[in-house]
N, C-alpha and C. Protein backbone atom coordinates (compact mmCIF):
# COMPACT_ATOMS: atom_id res chain seq x y z
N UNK A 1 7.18 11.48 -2.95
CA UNK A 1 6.42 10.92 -4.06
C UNK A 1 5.77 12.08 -4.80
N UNK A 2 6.11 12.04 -6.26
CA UNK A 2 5.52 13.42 -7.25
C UNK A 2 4.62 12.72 -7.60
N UNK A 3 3.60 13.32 -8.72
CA UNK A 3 2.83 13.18 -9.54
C UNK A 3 3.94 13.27 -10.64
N UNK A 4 4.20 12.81 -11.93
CA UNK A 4 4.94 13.40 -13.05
C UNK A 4 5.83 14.37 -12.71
N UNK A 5 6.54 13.90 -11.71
CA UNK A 5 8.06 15.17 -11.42
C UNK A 5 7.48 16.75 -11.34
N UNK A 6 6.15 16.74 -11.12
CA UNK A 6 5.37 17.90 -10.34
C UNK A 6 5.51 18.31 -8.78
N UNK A 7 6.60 19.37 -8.47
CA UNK A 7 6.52 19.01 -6.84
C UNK A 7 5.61 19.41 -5.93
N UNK A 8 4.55 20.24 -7.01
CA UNK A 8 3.33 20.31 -6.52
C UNK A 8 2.33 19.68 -5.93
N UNK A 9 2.44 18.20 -6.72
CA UNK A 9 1.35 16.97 -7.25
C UNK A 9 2.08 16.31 -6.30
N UNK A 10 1.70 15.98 -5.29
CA UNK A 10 2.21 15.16 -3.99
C UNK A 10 0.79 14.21 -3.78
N UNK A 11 1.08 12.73 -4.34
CA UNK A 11 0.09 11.73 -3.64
C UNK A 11 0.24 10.88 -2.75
N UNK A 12 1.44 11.11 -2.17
CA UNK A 12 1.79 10.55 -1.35
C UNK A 12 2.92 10.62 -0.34
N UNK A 13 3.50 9.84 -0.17
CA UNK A 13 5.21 9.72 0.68
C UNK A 13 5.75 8.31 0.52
N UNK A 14 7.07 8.65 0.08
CA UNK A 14 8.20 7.19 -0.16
C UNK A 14 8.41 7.18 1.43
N UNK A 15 8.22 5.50 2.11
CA UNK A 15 8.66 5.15 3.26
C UNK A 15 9.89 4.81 3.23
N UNK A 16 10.09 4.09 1.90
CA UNK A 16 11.53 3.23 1.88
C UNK A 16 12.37 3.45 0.93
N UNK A 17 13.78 3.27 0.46
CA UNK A 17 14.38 3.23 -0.54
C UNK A 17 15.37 1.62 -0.65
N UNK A 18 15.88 1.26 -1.70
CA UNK A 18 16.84 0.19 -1.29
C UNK A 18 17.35 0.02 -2.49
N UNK A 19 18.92 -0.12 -2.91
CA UNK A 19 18.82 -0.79 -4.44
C UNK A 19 19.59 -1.91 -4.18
N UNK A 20 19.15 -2.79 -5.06
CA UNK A 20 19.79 -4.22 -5.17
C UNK A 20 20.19 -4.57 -6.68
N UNK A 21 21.24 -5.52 -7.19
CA UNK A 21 21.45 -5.50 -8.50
C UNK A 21 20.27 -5.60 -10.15
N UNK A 22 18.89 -5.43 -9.09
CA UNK A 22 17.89 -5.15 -9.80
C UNK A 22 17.34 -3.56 -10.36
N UNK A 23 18.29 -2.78 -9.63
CA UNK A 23 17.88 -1.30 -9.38
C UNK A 23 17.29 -0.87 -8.11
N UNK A 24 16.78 0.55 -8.04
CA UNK A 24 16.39 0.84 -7.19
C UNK A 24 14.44 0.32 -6.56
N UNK A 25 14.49 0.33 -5.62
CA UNK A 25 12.96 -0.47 -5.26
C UNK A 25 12.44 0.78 -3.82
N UNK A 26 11.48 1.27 -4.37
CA UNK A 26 11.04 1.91 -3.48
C UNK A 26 9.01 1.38 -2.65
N UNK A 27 9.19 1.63 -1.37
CA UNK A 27 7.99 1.70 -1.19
C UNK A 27 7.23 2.43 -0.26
N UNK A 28 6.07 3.31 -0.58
CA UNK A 28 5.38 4.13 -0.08
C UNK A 28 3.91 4.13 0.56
N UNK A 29 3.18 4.92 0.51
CA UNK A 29 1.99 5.22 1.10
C UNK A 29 1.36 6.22 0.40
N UNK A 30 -0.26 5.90 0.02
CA UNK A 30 -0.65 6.82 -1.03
C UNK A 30 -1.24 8.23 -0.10
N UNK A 31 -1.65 9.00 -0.08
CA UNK A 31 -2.15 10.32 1.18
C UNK A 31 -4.06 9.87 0.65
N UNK A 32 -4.19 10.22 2.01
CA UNK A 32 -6.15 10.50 1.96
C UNK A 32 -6.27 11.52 1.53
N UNK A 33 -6.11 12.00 0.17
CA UNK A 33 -6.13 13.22 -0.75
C UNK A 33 -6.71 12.83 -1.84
N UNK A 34 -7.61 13.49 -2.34
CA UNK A 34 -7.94 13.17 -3.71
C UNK A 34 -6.68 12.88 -4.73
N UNK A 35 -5.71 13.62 -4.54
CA UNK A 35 -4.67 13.31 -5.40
C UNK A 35 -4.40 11.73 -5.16
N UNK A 36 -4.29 11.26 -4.02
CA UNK A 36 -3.71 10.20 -3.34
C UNK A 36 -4.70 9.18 -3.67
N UNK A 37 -6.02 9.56 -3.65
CA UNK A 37 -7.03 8.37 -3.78
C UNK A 37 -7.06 8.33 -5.39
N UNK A 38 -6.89 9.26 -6.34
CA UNK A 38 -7.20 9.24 -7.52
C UNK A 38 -6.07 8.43 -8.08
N UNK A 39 -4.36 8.67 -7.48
CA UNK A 39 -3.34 8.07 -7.85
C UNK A 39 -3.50 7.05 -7.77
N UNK A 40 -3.73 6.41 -6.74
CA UNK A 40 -3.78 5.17 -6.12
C UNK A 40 -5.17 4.36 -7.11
N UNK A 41 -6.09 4.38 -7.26
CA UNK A 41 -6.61 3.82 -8.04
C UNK A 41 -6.54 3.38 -9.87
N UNK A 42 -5.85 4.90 -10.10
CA UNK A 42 -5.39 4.47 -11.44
C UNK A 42 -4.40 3.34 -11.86
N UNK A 43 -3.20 3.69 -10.34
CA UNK A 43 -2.10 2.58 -10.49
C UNK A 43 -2.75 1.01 -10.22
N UNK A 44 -3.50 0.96 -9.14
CA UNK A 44 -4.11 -0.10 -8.78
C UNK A 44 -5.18 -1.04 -10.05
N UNK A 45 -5.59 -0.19 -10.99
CA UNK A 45 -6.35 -0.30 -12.27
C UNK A 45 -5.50 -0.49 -13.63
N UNK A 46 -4.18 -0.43 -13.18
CA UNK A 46 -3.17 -0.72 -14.33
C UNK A 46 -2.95 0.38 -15.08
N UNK A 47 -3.38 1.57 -15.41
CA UNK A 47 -3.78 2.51 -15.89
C UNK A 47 -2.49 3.13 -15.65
N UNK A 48 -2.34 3.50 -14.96
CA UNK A 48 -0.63 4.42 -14.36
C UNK A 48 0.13 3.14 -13.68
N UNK A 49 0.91 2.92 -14.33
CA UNK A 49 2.10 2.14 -13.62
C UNK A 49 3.52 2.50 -13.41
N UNK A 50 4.54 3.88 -14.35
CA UNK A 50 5.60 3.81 -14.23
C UNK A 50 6.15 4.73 -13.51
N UNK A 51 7.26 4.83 -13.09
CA UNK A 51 7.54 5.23 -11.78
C UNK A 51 9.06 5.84 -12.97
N UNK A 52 9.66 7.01 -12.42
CA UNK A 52 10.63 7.72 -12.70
C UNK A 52 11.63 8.76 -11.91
N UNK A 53 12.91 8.75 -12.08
CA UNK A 53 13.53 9.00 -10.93
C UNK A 53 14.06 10.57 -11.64
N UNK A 54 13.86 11.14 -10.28
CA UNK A 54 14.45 13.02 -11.09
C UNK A 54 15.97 12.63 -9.96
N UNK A 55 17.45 13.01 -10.92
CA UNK A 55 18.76 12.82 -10.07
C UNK A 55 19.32 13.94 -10.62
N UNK A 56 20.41 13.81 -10.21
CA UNK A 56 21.48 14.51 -10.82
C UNK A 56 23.22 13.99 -9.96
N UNK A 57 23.69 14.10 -11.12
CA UNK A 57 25.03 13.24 -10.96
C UNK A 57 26.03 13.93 -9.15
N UNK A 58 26.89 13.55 -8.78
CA UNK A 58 27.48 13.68 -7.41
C UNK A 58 28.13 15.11 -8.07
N UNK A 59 29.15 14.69 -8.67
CA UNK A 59 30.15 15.08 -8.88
C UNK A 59 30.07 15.23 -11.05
N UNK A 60 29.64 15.96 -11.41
CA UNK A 60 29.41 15.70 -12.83
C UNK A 60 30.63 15.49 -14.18
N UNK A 61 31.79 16.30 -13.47
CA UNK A 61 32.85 16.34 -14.14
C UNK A 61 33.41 14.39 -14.18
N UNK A 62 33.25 13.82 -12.56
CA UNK A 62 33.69 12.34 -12.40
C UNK A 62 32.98 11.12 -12.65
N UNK A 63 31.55 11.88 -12.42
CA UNK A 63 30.52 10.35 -12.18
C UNK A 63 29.43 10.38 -13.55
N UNK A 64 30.18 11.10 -14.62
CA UNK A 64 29.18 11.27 -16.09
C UNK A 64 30.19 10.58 -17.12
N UNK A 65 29.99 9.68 -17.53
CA UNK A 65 31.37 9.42 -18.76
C UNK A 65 30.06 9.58 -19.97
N UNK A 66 30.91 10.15 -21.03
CA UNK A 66 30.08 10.13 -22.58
C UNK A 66 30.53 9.41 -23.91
N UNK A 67 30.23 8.83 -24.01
CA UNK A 67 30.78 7.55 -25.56
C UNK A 67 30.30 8.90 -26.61
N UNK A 68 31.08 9.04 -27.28
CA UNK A 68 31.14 10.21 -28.75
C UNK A 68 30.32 8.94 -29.67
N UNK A 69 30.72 8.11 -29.67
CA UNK A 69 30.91 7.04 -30.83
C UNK A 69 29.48 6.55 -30.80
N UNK A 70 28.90 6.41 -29.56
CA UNK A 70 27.63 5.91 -29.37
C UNK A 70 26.74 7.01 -29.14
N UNK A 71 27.04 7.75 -28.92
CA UNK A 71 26.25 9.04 -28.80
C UNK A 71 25.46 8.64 -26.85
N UNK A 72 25.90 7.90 -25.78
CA UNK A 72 25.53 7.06 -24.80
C UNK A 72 25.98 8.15 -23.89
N UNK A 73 25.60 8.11 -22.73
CA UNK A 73 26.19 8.74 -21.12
C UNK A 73 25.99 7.54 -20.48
N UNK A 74 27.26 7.54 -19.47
CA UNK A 74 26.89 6.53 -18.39
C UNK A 74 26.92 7.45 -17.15
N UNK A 75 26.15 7.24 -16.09
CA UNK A 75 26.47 7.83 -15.01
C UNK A 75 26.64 6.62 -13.97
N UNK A 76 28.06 7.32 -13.46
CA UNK A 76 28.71 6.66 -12.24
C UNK A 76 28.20 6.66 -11.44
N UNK A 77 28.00 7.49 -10.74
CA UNK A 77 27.11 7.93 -9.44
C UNK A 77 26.03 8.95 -9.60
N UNK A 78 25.14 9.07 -8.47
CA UNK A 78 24.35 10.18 -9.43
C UNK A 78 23.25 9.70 -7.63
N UNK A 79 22.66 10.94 -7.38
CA UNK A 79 21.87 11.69 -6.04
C UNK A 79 20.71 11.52 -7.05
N UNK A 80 19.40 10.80 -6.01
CA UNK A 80 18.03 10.55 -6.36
C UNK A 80 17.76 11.73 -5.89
N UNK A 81 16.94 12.66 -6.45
CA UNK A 81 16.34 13.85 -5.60
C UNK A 81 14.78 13.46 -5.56
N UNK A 82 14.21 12.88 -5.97
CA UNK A 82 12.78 12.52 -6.15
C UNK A 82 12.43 11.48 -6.91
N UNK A 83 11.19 10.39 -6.54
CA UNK A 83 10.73 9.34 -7.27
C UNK A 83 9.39 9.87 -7.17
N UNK A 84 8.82 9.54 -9.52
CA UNK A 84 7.41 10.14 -9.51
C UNK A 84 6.83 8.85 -10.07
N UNK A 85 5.18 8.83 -9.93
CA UNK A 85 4.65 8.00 -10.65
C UNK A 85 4.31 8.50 -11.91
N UNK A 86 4.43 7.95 -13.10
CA UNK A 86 4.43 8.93 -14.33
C UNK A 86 3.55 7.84 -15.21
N UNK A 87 2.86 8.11 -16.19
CA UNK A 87 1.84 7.39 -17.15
C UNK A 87 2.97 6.66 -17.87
N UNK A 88 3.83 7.24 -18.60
CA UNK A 88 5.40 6.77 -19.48
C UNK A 88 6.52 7.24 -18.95
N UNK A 89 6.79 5.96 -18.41
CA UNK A 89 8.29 6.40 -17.95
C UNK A 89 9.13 5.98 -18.80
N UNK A 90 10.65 6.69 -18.75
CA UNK A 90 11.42 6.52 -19.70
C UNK A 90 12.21 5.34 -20.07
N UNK A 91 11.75 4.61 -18.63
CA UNK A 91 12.43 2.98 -18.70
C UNK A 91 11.28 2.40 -18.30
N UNK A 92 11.14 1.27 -19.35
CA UNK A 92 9.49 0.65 -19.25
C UNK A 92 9.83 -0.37 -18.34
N UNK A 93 11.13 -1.13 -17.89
CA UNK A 93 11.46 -1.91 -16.79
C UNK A 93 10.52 -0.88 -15.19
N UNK A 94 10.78 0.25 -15.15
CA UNK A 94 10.42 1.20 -14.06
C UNK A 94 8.39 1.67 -13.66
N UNK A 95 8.67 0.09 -12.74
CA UNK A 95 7.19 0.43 -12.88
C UNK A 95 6.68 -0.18 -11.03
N UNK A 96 5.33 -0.05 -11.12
CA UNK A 96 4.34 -0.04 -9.82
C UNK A 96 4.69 -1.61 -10.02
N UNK A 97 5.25 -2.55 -8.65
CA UNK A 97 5.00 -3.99 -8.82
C UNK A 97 4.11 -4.44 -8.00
N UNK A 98 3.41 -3.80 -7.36
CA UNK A 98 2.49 -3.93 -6.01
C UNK A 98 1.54 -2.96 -5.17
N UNK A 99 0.26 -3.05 -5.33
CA UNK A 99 -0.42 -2.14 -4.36
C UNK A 99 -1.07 -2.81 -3.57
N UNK A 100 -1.05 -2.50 -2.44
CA UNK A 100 -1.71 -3.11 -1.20
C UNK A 100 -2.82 -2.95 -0.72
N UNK A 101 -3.62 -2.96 -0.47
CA UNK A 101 -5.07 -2.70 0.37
C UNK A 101 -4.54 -1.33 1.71
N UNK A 102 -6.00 -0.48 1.56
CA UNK A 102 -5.62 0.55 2.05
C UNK A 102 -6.16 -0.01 3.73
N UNK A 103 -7.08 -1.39 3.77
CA UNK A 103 -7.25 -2.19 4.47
C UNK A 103 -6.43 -3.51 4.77
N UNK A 104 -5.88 -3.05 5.62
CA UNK A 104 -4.74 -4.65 6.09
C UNK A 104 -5.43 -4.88 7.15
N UNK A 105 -4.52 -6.20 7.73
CA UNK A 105 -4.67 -6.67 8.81
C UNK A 105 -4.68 -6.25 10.15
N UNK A 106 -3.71 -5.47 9.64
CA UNK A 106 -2.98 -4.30 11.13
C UNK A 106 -4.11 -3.35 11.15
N UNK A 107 -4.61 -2.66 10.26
CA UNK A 107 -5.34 -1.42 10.48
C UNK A 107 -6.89 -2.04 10.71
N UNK A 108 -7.64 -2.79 10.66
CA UNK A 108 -8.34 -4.11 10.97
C UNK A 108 -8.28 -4.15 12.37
N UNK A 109 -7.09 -4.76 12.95
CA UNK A 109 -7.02 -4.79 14.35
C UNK A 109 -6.93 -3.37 15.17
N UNK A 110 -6.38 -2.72 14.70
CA UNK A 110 -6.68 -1.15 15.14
C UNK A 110 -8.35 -0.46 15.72
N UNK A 111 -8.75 -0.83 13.93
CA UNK A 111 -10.25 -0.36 13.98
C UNK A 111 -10.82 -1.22 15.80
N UNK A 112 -10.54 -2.66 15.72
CA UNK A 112 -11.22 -3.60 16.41
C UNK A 112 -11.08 -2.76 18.08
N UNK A 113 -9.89 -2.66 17.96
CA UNK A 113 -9.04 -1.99 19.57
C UNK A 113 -9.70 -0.78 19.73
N UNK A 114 -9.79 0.22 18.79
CA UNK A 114 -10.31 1.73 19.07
C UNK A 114 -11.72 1.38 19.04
N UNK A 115 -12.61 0.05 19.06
CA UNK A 115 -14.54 0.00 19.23
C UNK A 115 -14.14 -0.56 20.34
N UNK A 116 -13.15 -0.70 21.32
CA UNK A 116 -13.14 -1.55 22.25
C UNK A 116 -12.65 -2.86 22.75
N UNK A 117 -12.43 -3.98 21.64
CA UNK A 117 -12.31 -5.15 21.62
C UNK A 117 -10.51 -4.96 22.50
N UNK A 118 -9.81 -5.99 22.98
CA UNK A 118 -8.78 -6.50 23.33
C UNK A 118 -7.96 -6.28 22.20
N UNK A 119 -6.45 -6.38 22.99
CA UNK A 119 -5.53 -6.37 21.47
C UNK A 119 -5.40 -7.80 20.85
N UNK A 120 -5.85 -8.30 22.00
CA UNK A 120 -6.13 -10.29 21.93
C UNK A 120 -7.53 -10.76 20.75
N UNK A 121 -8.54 -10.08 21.67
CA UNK A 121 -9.54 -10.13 20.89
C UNK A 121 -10.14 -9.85 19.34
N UNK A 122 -9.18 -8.56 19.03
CA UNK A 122 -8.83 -7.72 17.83
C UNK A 122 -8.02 -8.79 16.83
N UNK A 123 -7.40 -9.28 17.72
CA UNK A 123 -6.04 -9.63 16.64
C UNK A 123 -7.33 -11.67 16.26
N UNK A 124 -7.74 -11.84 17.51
CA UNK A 124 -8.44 -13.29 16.76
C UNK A 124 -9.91 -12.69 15.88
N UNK A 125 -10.96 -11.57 16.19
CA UNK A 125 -11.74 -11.32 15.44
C UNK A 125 -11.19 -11.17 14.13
N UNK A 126 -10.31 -10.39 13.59
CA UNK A 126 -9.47 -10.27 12.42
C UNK A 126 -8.78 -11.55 11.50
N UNK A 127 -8.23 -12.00 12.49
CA UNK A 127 -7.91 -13.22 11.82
C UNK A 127 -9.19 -14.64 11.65
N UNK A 128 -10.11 -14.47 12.52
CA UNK A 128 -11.36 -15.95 12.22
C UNK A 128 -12.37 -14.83 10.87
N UNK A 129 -12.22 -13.52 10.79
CA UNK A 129 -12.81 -12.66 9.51
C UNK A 129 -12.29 -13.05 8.79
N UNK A 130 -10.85 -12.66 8.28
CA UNK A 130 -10.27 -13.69 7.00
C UNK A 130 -10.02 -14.65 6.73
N UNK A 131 -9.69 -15.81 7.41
CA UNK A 131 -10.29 -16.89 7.56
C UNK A 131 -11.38 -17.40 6.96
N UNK A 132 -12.51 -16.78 7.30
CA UNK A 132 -14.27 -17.20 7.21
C UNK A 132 -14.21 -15.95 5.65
N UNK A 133 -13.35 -15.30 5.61
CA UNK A 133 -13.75 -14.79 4.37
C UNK A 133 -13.10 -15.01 3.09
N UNK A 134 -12.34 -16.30 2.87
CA UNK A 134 -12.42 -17.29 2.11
C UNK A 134 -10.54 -16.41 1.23
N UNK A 135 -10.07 -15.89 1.71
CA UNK A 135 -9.30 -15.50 1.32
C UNK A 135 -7.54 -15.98 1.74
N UNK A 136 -6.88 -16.04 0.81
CA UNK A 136 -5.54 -16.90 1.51
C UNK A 136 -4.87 -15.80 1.97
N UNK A 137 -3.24 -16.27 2.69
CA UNK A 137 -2.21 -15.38 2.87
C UNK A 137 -1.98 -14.45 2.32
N UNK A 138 -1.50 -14.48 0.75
CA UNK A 138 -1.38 -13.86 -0.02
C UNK A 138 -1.96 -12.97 -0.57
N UNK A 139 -3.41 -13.13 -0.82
CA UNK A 139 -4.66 -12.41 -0.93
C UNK A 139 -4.31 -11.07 -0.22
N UNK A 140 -4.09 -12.15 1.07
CA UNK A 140 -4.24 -10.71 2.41
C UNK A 140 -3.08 -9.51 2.22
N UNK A 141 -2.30 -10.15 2.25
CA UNK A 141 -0.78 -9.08 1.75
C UNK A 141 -1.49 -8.23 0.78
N UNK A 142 -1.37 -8.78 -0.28
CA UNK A 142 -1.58 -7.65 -1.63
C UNK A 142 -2.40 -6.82 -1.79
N UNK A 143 -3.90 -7.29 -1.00
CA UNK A 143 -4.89 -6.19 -0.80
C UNK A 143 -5.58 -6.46 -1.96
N UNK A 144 -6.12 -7.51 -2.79
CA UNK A 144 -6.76 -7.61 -3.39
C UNK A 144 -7.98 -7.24 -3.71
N UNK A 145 -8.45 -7.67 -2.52
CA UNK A 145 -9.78 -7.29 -2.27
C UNK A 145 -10.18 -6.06 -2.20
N UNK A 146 -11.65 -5.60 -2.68
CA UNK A 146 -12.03 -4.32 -2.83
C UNK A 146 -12.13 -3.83 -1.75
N UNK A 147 -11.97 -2.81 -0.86
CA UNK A 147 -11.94 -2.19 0.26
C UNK A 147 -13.13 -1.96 0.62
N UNK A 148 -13.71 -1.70 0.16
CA UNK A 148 -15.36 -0.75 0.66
C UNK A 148 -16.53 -2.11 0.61
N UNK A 149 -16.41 -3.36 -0.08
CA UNK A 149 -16.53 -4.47 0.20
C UNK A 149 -16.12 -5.28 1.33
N UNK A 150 -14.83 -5.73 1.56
CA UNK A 150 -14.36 -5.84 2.49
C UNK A 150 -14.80 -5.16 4.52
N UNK A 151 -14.81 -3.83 4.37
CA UNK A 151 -15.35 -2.81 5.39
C UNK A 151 -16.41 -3.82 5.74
N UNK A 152 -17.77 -3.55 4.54
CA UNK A 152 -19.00 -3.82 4.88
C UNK A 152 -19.02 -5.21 5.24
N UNK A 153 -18.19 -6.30 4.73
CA UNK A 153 -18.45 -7.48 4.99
C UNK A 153 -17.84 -7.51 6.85
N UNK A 154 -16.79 -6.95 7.24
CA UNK A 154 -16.47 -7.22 8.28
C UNK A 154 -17.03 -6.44 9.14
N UNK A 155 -17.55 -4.91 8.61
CA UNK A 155 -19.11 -4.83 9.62
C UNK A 155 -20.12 -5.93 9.71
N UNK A 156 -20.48 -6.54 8.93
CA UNK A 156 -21.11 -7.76 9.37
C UNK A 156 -20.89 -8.54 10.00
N UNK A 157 -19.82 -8.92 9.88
CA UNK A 157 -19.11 -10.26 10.85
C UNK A 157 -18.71 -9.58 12.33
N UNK A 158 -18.88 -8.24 12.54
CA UNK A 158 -18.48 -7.56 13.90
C UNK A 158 -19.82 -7.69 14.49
N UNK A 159 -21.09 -7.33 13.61
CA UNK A 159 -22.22 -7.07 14.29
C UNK A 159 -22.23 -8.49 15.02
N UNK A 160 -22.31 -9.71 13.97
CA UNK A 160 -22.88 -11.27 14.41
C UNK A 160 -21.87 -11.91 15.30
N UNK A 161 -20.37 -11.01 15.89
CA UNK A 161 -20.02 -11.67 17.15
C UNK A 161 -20.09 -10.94 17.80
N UNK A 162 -20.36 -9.73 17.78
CA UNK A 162 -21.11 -8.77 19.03
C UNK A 162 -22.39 -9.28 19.49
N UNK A 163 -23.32 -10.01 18.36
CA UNK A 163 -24.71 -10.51 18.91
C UNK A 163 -24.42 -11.98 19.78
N UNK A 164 -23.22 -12.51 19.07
CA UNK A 164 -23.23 -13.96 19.77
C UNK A 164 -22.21 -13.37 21.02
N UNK A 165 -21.56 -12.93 21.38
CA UNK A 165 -20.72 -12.77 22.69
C UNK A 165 -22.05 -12.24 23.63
N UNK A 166 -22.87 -11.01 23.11
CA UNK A 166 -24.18 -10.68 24.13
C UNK A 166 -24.85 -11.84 24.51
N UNK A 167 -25.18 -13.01 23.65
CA UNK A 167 -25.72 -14.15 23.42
C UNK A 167 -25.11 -15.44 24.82
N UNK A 168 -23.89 -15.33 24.25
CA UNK A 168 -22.96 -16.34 25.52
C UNK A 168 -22.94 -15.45 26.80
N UNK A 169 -23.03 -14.44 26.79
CA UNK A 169 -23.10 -13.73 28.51
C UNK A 169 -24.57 -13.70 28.80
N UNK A 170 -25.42 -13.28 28.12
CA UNK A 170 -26.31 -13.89 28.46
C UNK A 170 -26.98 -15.33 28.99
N UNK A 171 -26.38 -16.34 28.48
CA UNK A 171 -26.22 -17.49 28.78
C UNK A 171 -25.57 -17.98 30.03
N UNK A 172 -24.28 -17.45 30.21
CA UNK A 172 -23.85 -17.64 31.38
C UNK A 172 -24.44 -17.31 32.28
N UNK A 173 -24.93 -16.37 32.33
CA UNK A 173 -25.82 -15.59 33.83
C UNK A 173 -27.14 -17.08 33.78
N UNK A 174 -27.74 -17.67 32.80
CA UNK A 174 -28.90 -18.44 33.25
C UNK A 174 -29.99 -18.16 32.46
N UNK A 175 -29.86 -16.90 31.85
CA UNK A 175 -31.34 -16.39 31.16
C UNK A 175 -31.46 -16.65 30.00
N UNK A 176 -32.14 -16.90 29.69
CA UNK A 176 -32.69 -17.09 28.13
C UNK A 176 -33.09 -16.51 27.36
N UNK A 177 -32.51 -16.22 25.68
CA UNK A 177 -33.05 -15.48 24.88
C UNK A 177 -34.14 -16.88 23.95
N UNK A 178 -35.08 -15.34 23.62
CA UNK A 178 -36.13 -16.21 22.93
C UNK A 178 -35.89 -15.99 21.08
């Protein structure tokens, strides 16, 4: 992943590639880099959306045909060497269709597992959080939600079943909180 076909300007890394009779569809991961956090928010803000591919043909003599008449190139085949995010790309079809939360579900249950909780426990604290935090399926996928919002709200909801689980063991033993 370039910045503007800069191979300097790295905000990230392509995980995936795939093309289907829609074109090519790629998807990545932005880096904990200022480049990466700055990219990632502009695209996420609508601001930067198009995406552009640096290639070059297989074979150029076979996989380039040129229309004189149209003044057109078609290329037959042709080697992706790099996909950038670019302000104007040259095909306005070629763009960002999705950014995700740098907070999912998975990394959620992670956090939960590395303070301790079960992978059981992790995976139902996480899921009765979104749940109780009023958000659908879909929501959850796309990452809608503001991240640094999100954090703080589910530090909250960690503190108040950390107080109620102290609460029910306490209970069980017999003693009473006042």
């Amino acid at each position: 992943m370039y910045w503007a076909h800069r191979g300097d300007q790295v905000p990230g890394r392509w995980e995936g590639a795939k093309e289907d009779g829609n074109g090519l569809f790629v998807s990545g991961e932005f880096a904990d880099t200022s480049l990466g956090r700055d990219t990632r928010t502009l695209v996420k803000m609508g601001a930067v959306t198009g995406l552009s591919i640096g290639w070059r043909p297989v074979d150029f003599h076979k996989d380039v045909e040129y229309d004189e008449k149209s003044g057109t190139r078609r290329i037959l085949r042709a080697m992706v060497a790099e996909v950038s995010i670019v302000p104007l790309p040259m095909n306005a079809d070629a763009t960002v269709t999705a950014v995700k939360s740098m907070v999912s579900p998975r990394y959620l249950e992670r956090a939960a597992r590395d303070a301790g909780w079960s992978s059981r426990e992790a995976k139902s604290l996480v899921s009765e959080f979104l749940d109780r935090d009023g958000r659908d399926d879909e929501t959850r996928r796309d990452g809608s939600a503001d991240d640094t919002q999100l954090i703080k709200r589910l530090a909250a909801f960690s503190d108040e079943i950390a107080a109620a689980t102290v609460y029910e063991k306490v209970n069980s033993l017999g003693a009473k909180i006042a």
